[in-house]
PDB file of N, CA and C in Angstrom:
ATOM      1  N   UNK A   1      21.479  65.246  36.698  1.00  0.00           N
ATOM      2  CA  UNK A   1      22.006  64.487  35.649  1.00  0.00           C
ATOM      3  C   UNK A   1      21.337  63.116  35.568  1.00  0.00           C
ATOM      4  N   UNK A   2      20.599  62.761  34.400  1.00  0.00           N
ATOM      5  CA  UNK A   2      19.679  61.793  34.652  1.00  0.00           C
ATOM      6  C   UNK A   2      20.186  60.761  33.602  1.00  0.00           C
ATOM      7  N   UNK A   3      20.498  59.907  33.406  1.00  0.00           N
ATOM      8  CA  UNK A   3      20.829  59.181  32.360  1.00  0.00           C
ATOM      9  C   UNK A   3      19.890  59.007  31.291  1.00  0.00           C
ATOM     10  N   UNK A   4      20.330  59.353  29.937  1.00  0.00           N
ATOM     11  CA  UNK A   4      19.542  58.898  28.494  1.00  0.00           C
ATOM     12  C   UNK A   4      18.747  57.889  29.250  1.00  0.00           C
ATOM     13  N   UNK A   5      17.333  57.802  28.719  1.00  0.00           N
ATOM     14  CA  UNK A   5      16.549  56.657  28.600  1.00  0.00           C
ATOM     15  C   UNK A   5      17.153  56.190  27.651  1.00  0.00           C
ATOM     16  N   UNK A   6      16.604  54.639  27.672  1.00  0.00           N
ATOM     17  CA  UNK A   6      17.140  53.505  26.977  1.00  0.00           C
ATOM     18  C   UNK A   6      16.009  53.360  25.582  1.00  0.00           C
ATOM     19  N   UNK A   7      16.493  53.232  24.561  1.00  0.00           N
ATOM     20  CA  UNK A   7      15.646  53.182  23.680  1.00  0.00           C
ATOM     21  C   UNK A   7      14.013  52.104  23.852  1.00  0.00           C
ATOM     22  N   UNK A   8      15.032  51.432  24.579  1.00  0.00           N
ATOM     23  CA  UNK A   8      13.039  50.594  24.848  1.00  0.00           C
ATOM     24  C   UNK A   8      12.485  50.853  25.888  1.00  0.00           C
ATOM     25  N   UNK A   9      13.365  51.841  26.687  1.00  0.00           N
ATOM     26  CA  UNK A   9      12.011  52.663  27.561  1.00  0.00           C
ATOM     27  C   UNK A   9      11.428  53.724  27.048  1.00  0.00           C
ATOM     28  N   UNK A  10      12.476  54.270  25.904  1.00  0.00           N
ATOM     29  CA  UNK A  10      11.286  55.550  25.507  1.00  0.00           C
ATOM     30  C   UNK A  10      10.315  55.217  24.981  1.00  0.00           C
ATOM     31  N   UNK A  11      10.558  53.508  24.319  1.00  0.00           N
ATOM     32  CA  UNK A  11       9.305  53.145  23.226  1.00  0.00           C
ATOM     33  C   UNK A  11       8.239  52.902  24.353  1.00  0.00           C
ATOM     34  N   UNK A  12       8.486  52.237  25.665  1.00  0.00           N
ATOM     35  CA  UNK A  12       7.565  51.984  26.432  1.00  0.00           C
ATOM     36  C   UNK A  12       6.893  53.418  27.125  1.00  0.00           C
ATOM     37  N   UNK A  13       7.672  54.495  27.300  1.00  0.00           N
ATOM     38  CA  UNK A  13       6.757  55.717  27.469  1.00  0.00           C
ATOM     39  C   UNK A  13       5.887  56.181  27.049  1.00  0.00           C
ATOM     40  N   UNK A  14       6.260  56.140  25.303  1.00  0.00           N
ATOM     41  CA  UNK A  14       5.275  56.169  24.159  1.00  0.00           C
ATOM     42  C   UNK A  14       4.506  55.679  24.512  1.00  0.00           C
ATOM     43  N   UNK A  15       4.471  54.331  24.625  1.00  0.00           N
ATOM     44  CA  UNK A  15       3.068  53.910  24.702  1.00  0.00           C
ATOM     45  C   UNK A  15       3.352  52.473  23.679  1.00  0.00           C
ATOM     46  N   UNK A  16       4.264  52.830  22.871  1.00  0.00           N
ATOM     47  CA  UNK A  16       4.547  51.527  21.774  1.00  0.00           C
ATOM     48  C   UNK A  16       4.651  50.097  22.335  1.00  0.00           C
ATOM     49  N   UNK A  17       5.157  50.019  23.137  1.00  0.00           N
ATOM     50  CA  UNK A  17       5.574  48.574  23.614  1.00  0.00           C
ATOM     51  C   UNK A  17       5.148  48.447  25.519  1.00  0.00           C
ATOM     52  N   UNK A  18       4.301  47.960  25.731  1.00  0.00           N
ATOM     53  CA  UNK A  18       3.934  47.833  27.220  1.00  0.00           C
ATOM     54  C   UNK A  18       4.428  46.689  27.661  1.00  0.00           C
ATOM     55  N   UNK A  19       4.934  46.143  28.336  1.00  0.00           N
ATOM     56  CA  UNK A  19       5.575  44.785  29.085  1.00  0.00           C
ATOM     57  C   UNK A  19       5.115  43.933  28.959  1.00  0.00           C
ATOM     58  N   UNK A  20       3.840  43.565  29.459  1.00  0.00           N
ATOM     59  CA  UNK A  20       3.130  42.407  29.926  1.00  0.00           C
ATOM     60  C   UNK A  20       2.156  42.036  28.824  1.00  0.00           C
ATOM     61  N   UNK A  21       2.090  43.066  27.681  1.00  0.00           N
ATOM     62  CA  UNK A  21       1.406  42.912  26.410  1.00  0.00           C
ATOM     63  C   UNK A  21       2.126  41.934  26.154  1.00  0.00           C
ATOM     64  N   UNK A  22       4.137  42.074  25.494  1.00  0.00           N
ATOM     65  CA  UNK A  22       4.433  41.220  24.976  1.00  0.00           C
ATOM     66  C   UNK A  22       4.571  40.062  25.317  1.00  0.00           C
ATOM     67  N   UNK A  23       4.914  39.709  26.599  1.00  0.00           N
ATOM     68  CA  UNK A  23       4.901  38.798  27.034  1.00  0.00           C
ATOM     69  C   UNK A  23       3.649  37.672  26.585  1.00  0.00           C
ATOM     70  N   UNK A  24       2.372  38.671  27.156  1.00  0.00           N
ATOM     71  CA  UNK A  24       1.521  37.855  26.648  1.00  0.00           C
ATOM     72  C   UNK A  24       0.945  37.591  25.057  1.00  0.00           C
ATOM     73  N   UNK A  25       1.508  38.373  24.564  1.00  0.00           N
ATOM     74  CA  UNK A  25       1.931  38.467  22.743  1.00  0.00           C
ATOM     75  C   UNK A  25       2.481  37.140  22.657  1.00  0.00           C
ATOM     76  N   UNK A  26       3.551  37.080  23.216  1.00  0.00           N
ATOM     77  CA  UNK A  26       4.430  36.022  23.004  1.00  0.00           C
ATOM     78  C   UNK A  26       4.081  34.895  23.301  1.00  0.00           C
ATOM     79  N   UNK A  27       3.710  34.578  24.586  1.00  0.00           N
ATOM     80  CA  UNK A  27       2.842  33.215  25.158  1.00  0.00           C
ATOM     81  C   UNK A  27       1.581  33.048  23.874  1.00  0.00           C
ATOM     82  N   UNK A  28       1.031  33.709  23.592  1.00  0.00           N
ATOM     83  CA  UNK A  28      -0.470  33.333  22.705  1.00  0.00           C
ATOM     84  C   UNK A  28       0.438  33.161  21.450  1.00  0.00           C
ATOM     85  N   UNK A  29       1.735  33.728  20.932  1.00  0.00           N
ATOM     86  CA  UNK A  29       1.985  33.599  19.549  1.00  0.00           C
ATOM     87  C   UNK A  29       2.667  31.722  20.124  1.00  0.00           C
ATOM     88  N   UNK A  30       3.513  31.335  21.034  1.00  0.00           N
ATOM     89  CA  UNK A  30       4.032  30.748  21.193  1.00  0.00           C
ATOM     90  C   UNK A  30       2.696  28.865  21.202  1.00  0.00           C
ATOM     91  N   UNK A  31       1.738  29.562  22.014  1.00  0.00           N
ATOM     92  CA  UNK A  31       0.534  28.354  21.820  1.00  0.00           C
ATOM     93  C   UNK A  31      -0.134  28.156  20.648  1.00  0.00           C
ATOM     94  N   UNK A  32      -0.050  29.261  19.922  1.00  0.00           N
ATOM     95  CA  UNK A  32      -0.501  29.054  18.288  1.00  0.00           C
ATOM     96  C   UNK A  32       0.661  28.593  17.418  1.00  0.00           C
ATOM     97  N   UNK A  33       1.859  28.545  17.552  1.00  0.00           N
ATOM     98  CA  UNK A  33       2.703  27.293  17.359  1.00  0.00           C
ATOM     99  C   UNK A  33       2.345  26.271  17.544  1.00  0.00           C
ATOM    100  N   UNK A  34       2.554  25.992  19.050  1.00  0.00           N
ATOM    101  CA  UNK A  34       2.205  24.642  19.232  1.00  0.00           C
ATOM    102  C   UNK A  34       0.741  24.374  18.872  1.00  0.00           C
ATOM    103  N   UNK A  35      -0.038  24.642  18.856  1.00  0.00           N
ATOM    104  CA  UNK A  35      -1.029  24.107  18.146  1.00  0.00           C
ATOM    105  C   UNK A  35      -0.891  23.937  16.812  1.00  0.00           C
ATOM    106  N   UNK A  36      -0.828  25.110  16.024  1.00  0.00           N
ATOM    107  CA  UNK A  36      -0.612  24.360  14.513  1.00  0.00           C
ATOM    108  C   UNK A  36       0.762  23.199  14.256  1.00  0.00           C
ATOM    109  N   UNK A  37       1.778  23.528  15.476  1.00  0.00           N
ATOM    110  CA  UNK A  37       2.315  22.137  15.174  1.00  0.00           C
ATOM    111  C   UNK A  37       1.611  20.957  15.289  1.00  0.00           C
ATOM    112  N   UNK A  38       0.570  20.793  16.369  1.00  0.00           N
ATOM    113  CA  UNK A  38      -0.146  19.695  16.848  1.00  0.00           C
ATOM    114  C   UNK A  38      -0.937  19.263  15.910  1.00  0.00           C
ATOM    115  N   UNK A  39      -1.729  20.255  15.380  1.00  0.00           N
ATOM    116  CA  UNK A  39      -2.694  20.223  13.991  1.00  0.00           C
ATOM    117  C   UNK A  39      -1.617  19.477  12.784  1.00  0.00           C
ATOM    118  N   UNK A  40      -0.593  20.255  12.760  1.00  0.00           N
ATOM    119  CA  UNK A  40       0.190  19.285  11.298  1.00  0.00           C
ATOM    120  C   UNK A  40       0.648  18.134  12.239  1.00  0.00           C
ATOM    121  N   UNK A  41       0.838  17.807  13.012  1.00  0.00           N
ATOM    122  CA  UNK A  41       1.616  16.552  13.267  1.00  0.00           C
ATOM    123  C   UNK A  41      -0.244  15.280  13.122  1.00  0.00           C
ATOM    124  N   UNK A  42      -0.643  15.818  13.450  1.00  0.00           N
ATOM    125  CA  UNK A  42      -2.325  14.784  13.627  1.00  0.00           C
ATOM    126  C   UNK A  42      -2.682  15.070  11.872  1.00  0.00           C
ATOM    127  N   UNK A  43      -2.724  15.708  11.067  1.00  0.00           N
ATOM    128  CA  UNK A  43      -2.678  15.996   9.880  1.00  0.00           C
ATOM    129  C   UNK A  43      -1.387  14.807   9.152  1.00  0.00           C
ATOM    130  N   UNK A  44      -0.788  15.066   9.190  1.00  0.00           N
ATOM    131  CA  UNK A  44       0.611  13.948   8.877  1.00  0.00           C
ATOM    132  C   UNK A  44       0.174  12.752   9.102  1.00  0.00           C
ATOM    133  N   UNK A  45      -0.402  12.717  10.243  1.00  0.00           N
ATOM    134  CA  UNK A  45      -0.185  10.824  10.386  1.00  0.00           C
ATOM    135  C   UNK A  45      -1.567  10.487   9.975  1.00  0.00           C
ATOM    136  N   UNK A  46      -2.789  10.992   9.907  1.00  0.00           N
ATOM    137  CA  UNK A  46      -3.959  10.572   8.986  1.00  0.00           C
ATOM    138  C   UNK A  46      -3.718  10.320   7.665  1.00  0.00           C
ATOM    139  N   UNK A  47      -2.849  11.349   7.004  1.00  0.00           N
ATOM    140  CA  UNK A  47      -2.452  10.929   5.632  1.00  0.00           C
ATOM    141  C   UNK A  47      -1.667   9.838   5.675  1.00  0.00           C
ATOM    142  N   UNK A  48       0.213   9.510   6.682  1.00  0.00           N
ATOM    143  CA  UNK A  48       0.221   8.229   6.649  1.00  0.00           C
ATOM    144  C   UNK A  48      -0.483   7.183   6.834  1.00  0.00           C
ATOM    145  N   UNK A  49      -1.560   7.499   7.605  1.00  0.00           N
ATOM    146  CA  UNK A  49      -2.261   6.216   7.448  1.00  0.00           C
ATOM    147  C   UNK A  49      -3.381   5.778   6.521  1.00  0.00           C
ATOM    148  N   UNK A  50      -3.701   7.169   5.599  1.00  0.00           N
ATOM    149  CA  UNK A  50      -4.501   6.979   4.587  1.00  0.00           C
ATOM    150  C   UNK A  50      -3.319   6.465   3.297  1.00  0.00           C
ATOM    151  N   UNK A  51      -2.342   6.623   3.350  1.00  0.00           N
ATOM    152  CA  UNK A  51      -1.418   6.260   2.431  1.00  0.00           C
ATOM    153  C   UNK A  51      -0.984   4.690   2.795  1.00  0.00           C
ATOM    154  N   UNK A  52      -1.127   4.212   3.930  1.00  0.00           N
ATOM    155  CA  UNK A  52      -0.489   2.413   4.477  1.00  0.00           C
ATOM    156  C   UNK A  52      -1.822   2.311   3.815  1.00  0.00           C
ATOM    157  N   UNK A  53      -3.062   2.445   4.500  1.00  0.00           N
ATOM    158  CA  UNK A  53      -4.403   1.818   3.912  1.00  0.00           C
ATOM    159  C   UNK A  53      -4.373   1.494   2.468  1.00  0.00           C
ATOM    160  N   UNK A  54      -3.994   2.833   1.472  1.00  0.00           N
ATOM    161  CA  UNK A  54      -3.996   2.407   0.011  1.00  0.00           C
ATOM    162  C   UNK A  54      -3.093   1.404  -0.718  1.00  0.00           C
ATOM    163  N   UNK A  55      -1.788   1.947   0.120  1.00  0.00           N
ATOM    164  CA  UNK A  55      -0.825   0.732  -0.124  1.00  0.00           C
ATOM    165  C   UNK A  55      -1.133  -0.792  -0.024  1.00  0.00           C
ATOM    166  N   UNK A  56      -2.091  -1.032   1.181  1.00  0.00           N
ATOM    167  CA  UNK A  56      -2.383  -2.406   1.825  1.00  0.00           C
ATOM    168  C   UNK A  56      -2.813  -2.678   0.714  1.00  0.00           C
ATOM    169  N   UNK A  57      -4.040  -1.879   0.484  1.00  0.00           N
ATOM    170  CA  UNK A  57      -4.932  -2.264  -0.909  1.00  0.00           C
ATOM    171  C   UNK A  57      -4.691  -2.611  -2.385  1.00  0.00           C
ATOM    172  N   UNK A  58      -3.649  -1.886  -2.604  1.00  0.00           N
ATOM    173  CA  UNK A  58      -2.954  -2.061  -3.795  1.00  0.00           C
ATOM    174  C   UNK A  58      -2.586  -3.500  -3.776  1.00  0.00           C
ATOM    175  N   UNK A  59      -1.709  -3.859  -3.328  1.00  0.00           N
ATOM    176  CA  UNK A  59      -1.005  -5.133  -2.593  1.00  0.00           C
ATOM    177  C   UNK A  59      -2.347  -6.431  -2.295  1.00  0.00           C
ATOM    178  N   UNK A  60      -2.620  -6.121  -1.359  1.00  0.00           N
ATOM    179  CA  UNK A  60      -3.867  -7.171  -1.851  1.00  0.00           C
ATOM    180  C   UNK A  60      -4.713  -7.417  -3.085  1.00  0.00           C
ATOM    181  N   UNK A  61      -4.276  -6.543  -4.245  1.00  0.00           N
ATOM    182  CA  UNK A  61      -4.831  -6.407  -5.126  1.00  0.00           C
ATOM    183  C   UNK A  61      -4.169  -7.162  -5.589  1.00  0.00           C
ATOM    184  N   UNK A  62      -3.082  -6.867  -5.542  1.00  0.00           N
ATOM    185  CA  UNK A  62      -1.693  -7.662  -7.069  1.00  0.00           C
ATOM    186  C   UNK A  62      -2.014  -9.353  -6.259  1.00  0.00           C
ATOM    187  N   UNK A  63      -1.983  -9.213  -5.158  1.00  0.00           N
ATOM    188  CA  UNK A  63      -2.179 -10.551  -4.537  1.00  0.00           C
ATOM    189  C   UNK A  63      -3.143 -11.280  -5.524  1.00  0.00           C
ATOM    190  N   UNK A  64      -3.895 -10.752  -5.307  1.00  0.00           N
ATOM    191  CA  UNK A  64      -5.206 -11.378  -6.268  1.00  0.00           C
ATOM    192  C   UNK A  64      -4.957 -11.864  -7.858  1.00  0.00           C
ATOM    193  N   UNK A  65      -4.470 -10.946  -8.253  1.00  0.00           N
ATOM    194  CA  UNK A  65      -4.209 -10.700  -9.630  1.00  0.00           C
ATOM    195  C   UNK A  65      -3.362 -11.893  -9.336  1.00  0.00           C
ATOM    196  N   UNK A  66      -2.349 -11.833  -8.950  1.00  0.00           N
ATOM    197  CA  UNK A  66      -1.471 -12.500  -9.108  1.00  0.00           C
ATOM    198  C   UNK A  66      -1.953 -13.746  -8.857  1.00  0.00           C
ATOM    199  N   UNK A  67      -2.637 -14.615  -7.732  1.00  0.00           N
ATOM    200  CA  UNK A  67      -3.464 -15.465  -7.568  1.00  0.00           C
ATOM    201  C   UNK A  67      -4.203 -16.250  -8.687  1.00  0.00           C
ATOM    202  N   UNK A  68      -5.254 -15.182  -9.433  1.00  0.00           N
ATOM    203  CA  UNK A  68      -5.737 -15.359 -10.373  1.00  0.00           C
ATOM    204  C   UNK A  68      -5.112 -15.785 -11.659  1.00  0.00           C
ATOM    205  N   UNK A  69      -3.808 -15.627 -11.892  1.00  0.00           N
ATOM    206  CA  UNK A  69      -2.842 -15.743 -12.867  1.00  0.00           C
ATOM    207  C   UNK A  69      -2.519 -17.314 -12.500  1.00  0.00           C
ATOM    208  N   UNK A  70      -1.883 -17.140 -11.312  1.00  0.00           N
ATOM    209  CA  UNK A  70      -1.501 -19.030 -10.947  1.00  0.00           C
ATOM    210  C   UNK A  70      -2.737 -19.862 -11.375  1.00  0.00           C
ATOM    211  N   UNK A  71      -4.232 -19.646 -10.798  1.00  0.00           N
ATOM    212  CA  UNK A  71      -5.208 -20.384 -11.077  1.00  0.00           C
ATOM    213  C   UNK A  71      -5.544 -20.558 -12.539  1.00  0.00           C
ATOM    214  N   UNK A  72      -5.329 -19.876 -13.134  1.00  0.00           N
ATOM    215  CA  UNK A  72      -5.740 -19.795 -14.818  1.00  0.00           C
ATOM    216  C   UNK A  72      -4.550 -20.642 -15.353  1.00  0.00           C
ATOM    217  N   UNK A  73      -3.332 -20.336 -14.873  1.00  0.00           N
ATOM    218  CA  UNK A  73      -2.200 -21.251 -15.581  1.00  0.00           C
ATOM    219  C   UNK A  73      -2.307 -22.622 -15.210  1.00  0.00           C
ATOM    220  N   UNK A  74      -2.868 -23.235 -14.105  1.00  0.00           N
ATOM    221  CA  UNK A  74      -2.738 -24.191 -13.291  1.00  0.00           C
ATOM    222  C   UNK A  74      -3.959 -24.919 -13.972  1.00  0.00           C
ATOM    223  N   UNK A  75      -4.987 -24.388 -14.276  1.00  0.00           N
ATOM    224  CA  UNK A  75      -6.090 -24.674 -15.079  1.00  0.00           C
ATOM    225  C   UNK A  75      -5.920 -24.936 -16.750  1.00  0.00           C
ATOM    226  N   UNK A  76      -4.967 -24.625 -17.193  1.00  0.00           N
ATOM    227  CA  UNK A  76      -4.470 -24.171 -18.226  1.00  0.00           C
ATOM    228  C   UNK A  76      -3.736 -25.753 -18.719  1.00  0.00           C
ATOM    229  N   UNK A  77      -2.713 -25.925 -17.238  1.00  0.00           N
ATOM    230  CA  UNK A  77      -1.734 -27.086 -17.674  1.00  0.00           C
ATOM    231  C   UNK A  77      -2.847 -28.009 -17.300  1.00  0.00           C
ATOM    232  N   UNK A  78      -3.701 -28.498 -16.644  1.00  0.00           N
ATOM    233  CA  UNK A  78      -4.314 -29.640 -15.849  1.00  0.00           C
ATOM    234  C   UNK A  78      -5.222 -29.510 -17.398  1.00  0.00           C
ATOM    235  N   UNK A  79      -6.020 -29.272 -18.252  1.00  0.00           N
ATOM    236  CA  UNK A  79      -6.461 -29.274 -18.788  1.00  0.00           C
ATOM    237  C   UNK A  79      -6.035 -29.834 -20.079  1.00  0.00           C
ATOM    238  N   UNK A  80      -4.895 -29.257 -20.363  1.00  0.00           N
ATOM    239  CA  UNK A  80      -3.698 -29.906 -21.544  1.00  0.00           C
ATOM    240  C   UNK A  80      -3.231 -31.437 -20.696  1.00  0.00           C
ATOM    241  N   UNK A  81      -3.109 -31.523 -19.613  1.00  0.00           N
ATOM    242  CA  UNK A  81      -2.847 -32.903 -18.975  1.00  0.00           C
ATOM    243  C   UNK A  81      -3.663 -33.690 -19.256  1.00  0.00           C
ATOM    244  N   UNK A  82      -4.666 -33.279 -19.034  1.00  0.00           N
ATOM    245  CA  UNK A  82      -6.384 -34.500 -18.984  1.00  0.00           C
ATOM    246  C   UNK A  82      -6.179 -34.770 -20.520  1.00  0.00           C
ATOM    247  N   UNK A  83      -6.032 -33.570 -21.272  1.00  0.00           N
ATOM    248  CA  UNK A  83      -6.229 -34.175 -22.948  1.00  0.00           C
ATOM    249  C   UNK A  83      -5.247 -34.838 -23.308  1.00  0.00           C
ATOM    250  N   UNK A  84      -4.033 -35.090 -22.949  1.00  0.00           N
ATOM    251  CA  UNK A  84      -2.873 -35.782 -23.274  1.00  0.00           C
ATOM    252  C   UNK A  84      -2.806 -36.990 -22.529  1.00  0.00           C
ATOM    253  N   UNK A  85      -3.849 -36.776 -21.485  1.00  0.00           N
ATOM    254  CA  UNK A  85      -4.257 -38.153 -20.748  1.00  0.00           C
ATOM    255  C   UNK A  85      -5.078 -39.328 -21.642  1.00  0.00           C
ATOM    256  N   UNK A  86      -6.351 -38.293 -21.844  1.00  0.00           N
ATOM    257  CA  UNK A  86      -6.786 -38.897 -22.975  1.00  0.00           C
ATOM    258  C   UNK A  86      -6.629 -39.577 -24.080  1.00  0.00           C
ATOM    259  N   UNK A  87      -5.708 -38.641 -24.929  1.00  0.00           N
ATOM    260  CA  UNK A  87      -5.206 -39.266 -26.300  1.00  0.00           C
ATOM    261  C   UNK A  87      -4.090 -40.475 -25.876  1.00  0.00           C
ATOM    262  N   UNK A  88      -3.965 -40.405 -24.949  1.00  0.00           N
ATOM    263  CA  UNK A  88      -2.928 -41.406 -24.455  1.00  0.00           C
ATOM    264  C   UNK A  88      -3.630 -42.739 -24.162  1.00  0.00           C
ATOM    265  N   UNK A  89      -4.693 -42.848 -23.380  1.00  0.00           N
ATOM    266  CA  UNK A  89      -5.588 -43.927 -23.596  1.00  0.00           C
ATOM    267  C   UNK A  89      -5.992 -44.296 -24.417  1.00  0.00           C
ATOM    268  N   UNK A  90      -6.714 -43.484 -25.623  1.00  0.00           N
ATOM    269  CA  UNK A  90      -7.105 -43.851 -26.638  1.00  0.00           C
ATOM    270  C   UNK A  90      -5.957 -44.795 -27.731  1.00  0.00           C
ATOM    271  N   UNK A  91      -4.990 -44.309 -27.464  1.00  0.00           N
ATOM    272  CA  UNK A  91      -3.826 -44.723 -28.254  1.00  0.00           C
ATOM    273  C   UNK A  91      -3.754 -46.033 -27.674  1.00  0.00           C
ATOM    274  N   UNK A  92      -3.580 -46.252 -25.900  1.00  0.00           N
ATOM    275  CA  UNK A  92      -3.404 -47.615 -25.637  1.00  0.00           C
ATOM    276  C   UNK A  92      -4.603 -48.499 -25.401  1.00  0.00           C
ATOM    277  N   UNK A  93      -5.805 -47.917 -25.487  1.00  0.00           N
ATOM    278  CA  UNK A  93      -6.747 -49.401 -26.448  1.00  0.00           C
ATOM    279  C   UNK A  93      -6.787 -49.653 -27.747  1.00  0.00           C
ATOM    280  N   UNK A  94      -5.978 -48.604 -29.046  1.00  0.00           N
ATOM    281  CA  UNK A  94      -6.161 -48.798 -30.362  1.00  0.00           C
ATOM    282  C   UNK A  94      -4.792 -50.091 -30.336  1.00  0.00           C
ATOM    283  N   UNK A  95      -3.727 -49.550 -29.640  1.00  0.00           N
ATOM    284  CA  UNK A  95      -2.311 -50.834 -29.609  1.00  0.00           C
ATOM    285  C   UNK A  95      -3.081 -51.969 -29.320  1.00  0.00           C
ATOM    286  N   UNK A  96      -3.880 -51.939 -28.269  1.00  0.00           N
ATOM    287  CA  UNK A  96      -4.495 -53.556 -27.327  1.00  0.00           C
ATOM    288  C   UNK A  96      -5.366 -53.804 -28.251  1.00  0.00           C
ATOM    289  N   UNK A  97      -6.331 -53.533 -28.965  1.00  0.00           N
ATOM    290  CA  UNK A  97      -7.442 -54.166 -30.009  1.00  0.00           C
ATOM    291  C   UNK A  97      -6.509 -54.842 -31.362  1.00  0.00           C
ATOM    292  N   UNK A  98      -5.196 -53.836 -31.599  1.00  0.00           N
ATOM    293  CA  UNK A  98      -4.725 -53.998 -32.824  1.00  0.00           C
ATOM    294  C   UNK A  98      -3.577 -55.003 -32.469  1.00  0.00           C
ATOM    295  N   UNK A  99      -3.242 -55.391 -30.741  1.00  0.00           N
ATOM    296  CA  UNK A  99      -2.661 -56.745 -30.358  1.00  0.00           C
ATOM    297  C   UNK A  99      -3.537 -58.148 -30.440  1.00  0.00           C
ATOM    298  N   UNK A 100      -4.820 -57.789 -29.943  1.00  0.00           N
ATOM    299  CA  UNK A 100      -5.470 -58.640 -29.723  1.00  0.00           C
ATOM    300  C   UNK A 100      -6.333 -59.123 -31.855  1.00  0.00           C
ATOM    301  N   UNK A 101      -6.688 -58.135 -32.645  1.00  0.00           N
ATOM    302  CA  UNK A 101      -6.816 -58.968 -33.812  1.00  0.00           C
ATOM    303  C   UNK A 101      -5.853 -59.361 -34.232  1.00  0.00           C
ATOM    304  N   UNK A 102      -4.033 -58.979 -34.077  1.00  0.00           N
ATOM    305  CA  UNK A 102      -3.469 -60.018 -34.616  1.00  0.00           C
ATOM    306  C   UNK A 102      -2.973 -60.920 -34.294  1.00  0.00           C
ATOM    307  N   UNK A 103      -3.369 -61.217 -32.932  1.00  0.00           N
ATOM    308  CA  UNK A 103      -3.153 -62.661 -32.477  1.00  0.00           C
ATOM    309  C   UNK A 103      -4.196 -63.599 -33.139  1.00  0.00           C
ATOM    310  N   UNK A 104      -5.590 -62.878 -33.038  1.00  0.00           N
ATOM    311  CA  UNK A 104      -6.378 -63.452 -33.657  1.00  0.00           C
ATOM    312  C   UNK A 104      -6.695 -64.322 -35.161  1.00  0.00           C
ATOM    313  N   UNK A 105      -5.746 -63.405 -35.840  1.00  0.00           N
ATOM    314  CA  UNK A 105      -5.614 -63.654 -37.791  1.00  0.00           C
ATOM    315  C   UNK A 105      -4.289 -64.791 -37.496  1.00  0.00           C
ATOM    316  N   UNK A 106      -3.450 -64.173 -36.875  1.00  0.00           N
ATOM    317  CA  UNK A 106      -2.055 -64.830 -36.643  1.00  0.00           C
ATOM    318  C   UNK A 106      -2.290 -66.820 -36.109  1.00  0.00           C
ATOM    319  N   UNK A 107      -2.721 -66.484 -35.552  1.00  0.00           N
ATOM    320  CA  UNK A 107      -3.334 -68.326 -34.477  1.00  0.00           C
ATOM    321  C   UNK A 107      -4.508 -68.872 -34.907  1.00  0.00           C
ATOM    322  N   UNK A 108      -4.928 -68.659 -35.901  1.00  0.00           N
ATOM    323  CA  UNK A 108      -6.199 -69.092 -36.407  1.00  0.00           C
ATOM    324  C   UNK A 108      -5.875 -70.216 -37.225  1.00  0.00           C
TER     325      UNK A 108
END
């Protein structure tokens, strides 16, 4: 009286399933995990860091831009200053000439 084989020994009689195959099935499927995990994880962080790089860049860009905006406005008012400087002098030697002839007509 021999007891039923067990269904995964008959498969291993067959010939279907040998022991130390799967095992080592399993170990090689198990390192090709971890490797393509390793591969996407080193994959991942090149792109984050190709993505900080563009970001930086962007950003130093607007910097600029933005830079360039202050300098043009700043150029903008100093320029309207100088001319309002100007007409402002001009105005106060036309008062001082037009003080000084009518003292002149006036005291004569």
């Amino acid at each position: 009286m021999t007891p039923e084989p067990s269904f995964t020994q008959a498969l291993r009689e067959e010939g279907f399933i040998q022991g130390s195959d799967v095992e080592g099935k399993v170990n090689e499927t198990k390192e090709e995990v971890v490797n393509e995990v390793q591969d996407t994880a080193a994959d991942v962080e090149t792109q984050t860091e190709e993505v900080k790089e563009e970001a930086k860049a962007s950003v130093d860009e607007a910097k600029a831009k933005a830079q360039e905006t202050r300098d043009a406005i700043v150029k903008k008012d100093t320029a309207k200053a100088e001319s309002s400087n100007n007409t402002m002098l001009y105005v106060a030697i036309a008062v001082i000439v037009i003080l000084i002839l009518l003292f002149l007509f006036v005291f004569r």
